[in-house]
Protein backbone atom coordinates (compact mmCIF):
# COMPACT_ATOMS: atom_id res chain seq x y z
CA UNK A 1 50.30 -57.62 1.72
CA UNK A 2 48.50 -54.89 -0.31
CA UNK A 3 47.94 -55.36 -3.40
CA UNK A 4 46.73 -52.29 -5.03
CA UNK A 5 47.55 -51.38 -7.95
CA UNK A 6 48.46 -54.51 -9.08
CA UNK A 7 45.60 -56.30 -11.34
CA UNK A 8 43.48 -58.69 -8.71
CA UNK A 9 43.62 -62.02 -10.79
CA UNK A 10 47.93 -61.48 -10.49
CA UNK A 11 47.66 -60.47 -6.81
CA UNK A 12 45.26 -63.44 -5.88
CA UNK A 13 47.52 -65.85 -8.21
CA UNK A 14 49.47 -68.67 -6.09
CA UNK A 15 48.62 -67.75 -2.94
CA UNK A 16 47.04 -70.08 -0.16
CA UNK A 17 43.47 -69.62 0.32
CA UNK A 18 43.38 -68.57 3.71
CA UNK A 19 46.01 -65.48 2.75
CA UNK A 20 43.39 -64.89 -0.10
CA UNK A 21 39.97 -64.81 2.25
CA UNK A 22 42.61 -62.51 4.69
CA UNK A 23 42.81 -60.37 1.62
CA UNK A 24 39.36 -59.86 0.81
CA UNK A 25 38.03 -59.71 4.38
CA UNK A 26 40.70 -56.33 4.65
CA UNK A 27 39.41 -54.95 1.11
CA UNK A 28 36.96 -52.67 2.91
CA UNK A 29 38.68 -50.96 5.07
CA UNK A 30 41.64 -50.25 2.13
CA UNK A 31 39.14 -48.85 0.49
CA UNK A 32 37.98 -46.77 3.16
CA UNK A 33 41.61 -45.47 3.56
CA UNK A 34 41.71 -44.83 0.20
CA UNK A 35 38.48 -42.90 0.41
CA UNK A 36 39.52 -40.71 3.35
CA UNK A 37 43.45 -40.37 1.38
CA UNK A 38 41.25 -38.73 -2.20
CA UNK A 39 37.79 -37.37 -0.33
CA UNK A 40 35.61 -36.09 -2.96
CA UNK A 41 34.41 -32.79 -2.04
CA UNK A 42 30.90 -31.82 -3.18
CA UNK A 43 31.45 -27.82 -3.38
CA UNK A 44 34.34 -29.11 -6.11
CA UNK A 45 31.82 -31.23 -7.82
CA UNK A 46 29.70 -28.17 -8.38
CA UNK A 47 29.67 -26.26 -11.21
CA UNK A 48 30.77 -22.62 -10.64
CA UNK A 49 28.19 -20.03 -11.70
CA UNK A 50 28.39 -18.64 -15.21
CA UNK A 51 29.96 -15.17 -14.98
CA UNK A 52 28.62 -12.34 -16.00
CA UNK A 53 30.07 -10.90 -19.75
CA UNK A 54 26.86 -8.86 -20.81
CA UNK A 55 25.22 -6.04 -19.14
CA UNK A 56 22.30 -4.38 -20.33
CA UNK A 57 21.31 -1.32 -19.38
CA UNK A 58 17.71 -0.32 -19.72
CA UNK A 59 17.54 3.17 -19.81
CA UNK A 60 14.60 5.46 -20.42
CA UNK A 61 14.47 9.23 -21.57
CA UNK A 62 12.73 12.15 -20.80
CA UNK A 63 10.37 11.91 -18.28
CA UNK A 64 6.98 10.61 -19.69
CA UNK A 65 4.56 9.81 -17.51
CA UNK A 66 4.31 6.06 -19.08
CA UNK A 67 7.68 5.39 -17.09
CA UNK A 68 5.90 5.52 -13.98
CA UNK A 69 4.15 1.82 -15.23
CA UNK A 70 7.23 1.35 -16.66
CA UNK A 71 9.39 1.00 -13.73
CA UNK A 72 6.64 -1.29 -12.26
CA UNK A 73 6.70 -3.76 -14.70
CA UNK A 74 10.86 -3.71 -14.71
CA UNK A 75 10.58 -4.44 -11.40
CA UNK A 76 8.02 -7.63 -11.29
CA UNK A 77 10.64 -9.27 -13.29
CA UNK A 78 13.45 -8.53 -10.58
CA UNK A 79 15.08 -5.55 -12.76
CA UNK A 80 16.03 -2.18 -12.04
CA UNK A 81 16.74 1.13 -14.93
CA UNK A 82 17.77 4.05 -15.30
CA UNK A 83 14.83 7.27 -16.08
CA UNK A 84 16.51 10.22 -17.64
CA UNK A 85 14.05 13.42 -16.96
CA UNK A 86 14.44 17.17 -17.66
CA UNK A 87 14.07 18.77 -14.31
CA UNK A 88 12.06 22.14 -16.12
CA UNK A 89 9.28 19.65 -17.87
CA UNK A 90 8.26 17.51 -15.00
CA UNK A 91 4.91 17.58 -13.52
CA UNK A 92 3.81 19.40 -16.93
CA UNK A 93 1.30 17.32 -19.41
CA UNK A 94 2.50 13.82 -20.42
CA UNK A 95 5.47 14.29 -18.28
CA UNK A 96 6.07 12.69 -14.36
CA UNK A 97 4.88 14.14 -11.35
CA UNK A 98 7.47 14.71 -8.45
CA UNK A 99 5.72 12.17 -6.78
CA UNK A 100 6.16 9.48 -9.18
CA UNK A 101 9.30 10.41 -10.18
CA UNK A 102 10.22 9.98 -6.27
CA UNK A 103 8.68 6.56 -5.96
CA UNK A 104 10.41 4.95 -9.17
CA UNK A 105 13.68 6.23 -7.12
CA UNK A 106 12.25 4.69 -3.91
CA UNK A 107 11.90 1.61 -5.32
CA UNK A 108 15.55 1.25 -6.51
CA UNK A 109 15.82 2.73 -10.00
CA UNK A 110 18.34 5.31 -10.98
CA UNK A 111 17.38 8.64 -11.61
CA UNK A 112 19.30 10.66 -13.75
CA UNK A 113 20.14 14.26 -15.95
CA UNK A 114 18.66 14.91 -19.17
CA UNK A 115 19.28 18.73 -19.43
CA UNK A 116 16.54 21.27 -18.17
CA UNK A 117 14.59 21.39 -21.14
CA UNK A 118 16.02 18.53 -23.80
CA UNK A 119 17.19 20.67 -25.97
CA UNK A 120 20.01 19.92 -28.61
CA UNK A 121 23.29 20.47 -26.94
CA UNK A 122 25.43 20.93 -30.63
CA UNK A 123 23.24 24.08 -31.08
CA UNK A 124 24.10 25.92 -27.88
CA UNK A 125 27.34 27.74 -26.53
CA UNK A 126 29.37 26.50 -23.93
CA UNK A 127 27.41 28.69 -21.11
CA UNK A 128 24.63 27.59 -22.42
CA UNK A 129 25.29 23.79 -22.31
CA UNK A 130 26.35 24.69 -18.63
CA UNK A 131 22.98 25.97 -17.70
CA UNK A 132 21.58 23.17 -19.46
CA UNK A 133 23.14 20.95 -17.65
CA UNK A 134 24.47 22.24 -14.29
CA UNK A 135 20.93 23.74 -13.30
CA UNK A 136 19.03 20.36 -14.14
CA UNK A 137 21.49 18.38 -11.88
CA UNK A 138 21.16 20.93 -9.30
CA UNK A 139 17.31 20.83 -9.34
CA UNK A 140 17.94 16.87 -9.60
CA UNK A 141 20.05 17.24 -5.84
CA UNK A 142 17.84 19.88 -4.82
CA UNK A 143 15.18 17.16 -4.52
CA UNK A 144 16.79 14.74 -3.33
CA UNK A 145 18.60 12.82 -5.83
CA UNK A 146 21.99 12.00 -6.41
CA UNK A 147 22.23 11.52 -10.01
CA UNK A 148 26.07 9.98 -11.78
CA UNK A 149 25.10 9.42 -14.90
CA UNK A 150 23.78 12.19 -18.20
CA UNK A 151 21.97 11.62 -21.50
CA UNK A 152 22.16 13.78 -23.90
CA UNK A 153 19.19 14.80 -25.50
CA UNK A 154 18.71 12.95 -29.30
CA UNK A 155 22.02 11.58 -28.11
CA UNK A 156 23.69 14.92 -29.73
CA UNK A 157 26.98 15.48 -28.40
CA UNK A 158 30.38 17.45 -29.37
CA UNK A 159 33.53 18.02 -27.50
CA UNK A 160 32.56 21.29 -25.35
CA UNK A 161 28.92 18.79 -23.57
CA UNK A 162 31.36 16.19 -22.87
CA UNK A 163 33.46 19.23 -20.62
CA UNK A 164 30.45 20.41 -19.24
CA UNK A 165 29.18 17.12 -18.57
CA UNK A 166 32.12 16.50 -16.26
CA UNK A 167 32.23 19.97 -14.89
CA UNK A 168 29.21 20.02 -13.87
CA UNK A 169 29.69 16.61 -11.91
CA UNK A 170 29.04 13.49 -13.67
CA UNK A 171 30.84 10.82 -13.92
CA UNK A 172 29.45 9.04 -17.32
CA UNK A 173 27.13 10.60 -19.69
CA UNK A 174 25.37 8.27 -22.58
CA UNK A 175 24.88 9.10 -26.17
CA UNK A 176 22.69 6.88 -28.71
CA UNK A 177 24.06 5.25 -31.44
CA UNK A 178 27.57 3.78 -32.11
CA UNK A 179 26.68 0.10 -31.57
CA UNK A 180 25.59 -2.65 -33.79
CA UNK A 181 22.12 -2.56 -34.78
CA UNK A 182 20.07 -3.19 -38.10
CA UNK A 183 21.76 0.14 -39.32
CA UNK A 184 25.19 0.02 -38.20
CA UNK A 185 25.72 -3.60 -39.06
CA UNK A 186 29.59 -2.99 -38.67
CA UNK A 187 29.76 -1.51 -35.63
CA UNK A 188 30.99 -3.30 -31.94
CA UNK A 189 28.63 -4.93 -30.64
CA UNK A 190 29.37 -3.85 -26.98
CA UNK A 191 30.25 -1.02 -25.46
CA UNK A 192 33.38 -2.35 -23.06
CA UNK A 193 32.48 -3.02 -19.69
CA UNK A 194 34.72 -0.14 -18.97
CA UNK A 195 34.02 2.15 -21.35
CA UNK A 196 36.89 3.95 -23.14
CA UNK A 197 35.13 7.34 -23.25
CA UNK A 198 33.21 7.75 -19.87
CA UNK A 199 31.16 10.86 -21.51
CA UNK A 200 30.25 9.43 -24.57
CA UNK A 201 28.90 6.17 -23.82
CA UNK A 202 27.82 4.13 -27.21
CA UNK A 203 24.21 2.49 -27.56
CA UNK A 204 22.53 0.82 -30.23
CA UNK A 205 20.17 3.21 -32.11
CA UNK A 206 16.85 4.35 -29.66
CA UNK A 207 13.88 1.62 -29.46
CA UNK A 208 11.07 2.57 -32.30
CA UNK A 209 7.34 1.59 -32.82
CA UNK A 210 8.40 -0.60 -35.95
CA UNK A 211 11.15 -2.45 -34.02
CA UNK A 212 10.18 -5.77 -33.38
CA UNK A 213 11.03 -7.96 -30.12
CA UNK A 214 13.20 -9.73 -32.54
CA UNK A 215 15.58 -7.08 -33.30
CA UNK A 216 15.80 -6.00 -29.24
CA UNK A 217 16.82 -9.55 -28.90
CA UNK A 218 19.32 -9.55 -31.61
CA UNK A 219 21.18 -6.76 -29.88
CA UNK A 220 22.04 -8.54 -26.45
CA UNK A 221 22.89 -11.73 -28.57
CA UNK A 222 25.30 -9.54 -30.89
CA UNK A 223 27.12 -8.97 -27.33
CA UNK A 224 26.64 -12.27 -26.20
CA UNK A 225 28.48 -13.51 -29.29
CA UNK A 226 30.96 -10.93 -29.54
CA UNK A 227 32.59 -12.20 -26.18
CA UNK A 228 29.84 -9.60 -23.68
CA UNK A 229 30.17 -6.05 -22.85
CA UNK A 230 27.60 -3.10 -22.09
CA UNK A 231 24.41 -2.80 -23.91
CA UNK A 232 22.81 0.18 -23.14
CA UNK A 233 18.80 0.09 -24.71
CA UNK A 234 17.25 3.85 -25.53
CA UNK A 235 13.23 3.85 -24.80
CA UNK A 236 11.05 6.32 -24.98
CA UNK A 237 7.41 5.97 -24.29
CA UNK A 238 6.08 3.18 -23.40
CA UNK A 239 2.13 3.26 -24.96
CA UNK A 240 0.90 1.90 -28.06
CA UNK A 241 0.81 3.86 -31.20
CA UNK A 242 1.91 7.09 -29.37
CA UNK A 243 4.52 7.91 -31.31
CA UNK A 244 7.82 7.35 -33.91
CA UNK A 245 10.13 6.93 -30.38
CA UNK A 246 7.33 4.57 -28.55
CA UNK A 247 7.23 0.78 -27.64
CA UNK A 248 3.95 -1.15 -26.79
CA UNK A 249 3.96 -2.41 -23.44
CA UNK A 250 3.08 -5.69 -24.73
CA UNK A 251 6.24 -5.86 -26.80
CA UNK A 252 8.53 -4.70 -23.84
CA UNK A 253 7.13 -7.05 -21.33
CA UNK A 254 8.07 -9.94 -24.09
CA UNK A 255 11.02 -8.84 -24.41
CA UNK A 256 11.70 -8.19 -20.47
CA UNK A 257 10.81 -12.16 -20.03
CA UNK A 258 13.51 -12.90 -22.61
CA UNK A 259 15.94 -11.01 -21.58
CA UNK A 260 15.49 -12.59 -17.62
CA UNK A 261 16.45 -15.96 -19.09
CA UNK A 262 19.44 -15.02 -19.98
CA UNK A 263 20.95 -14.75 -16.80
CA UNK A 264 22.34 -18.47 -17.26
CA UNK A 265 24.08 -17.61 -19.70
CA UNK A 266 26.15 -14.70 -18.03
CA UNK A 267 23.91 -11.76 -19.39
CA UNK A 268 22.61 -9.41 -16.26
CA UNK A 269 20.62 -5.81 -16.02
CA UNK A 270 22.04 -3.35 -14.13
CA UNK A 271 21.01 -0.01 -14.01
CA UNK A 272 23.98 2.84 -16.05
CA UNK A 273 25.27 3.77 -12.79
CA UNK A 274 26.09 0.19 -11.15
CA UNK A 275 27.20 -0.61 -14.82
CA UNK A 276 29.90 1.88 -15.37
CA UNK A 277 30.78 1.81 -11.10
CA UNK A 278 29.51 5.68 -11.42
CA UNK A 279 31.19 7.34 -8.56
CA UNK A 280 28.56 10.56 -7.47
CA UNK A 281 30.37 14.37 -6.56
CA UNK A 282 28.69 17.62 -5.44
CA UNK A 283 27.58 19.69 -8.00
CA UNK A 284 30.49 22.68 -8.16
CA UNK A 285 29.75 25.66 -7.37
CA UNK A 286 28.16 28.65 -10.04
């Protein structure tokens, strides 16, 4: 007679001694049955991997020659970003060659519009904006590229670049500004992970030679925090004491190894376009 779950001292009590050894010589294999009846699976026992809330995007603008170090030092930690360039300044002074600007594509990063010669899109007409922007992606496909995603020079946009952003083929465009940093200290902290305006994606304000690893860190905790979302980072050059829109290389490799410990905790790179899903089309026709 089984005894289970009844307490052992009531199940042994009163019974003969030889029904008792019976009982205790058949405990193993009840518990055996019991063990096959419940197994304990060891994938269940695992925990399941943290997922992923934050994204950051590490994006850098207009084409300086530093990127081409740049993308090598993303890429000894594992990372990938995203190099804006103006298609009518490359290979000039301080600027990427086409053959650097090739192998920072070859080895995985995205490569994307900027306009032809970053200028200020607010200023121009509509047909202007369009040659802006339509010519530099078609030089962009021209050699080789197939680039999703625009930024808009000092992040200036208005209602007519957003048009001729998506006119002329993209499928997200990125502004700077419009997230929580130390001078919009009530703004979101996140752009959503599917951004409610495709062509006017927000950022925190552009990377500067006075902000300090601190701060950089500050803005994927915010995120982290605020429940996750997209955090898009502005750089510039990447030299020491070049410049207002510069960070030492020092700084951003600090800040690089930071930011790849985070992974456990659900925060992942990824470059604009595998952030937003970017989708790429032909450039229409003139």
């Amino acid at each position: 007679m089984w005894c289970f779950p009844v307490p052992l001292i009531r199940c042994l009590r009163g019974r003969p001694t030889v029904k008792i050894v019976r009982w205790a010589a058949a405990l193993p294999a009840a518990l055996v049955a019991l063990a096959v009846l419940q197994p304990v699976s060891h994938a269940e026992s695992a925990k399941p991997p943290k997922k992923v809330t934050t994204v950051v995007s590490l994006t850098f603008d207009d084409g300086d020659v530093t990127h081409a170090a740049t993308a090598r030092m993303l890429e000894k930690r594992g990372m990938r970003g995203t190099f804006y360039v103006n298609t009518d300044t490359i290979g000039r002074d301080a600027k990427l060659t086409r053959r650097e600007l090739a192998a920072i594509a070859k080895a995985g990063h995205e490569i994307g519009g900027h306009t032809l010669t970053h200028i200020r899109l607010t200023e121009l007409t509509q047909g202007e904006q369009r040659a802006q922007i339509c010519d530099d992606r078609r030089a962009l496909v021209a050699w080789g590229y197939r680039p999703t995603t625009l930024a808009y020079p000092f992040g200036s946009v208005d209602a007519d670049a957003k048009a001729v952003a998506r006119r002329c083929g993209y499928d997200a465009a990125r502004r700077v500004g419009g997230l929580k940093d130390w001078g919009c200290r009530g703004c979101q902290a996140g752009e959503d992970l599917r951004p409610r305006d495709r062509y006017e994606i927000r950022t925190p304000g552009s990377i500067r030679d006075d902000t300090l690893p601190r701060q950089m860190r500050q803005q994927v905790l915010n995120a982290e925090k605020s429940g996750g979302g997209l955090v898009p980072l502005v750089f510039h050059r990447v030299c020491d004491g070049c410049g207002l829109y510069s960070v030492s290389p020092k700084t951003l490799d600090e800040f690089l190894g930071w930011l790849a410990t985070r992974k456990s905790r659900g925060t992942v790179v990824k470059t604009l376009h595998d952030a937003v899903g970017a989708r790429y089309r032909p450039v229409p026709a003139e």
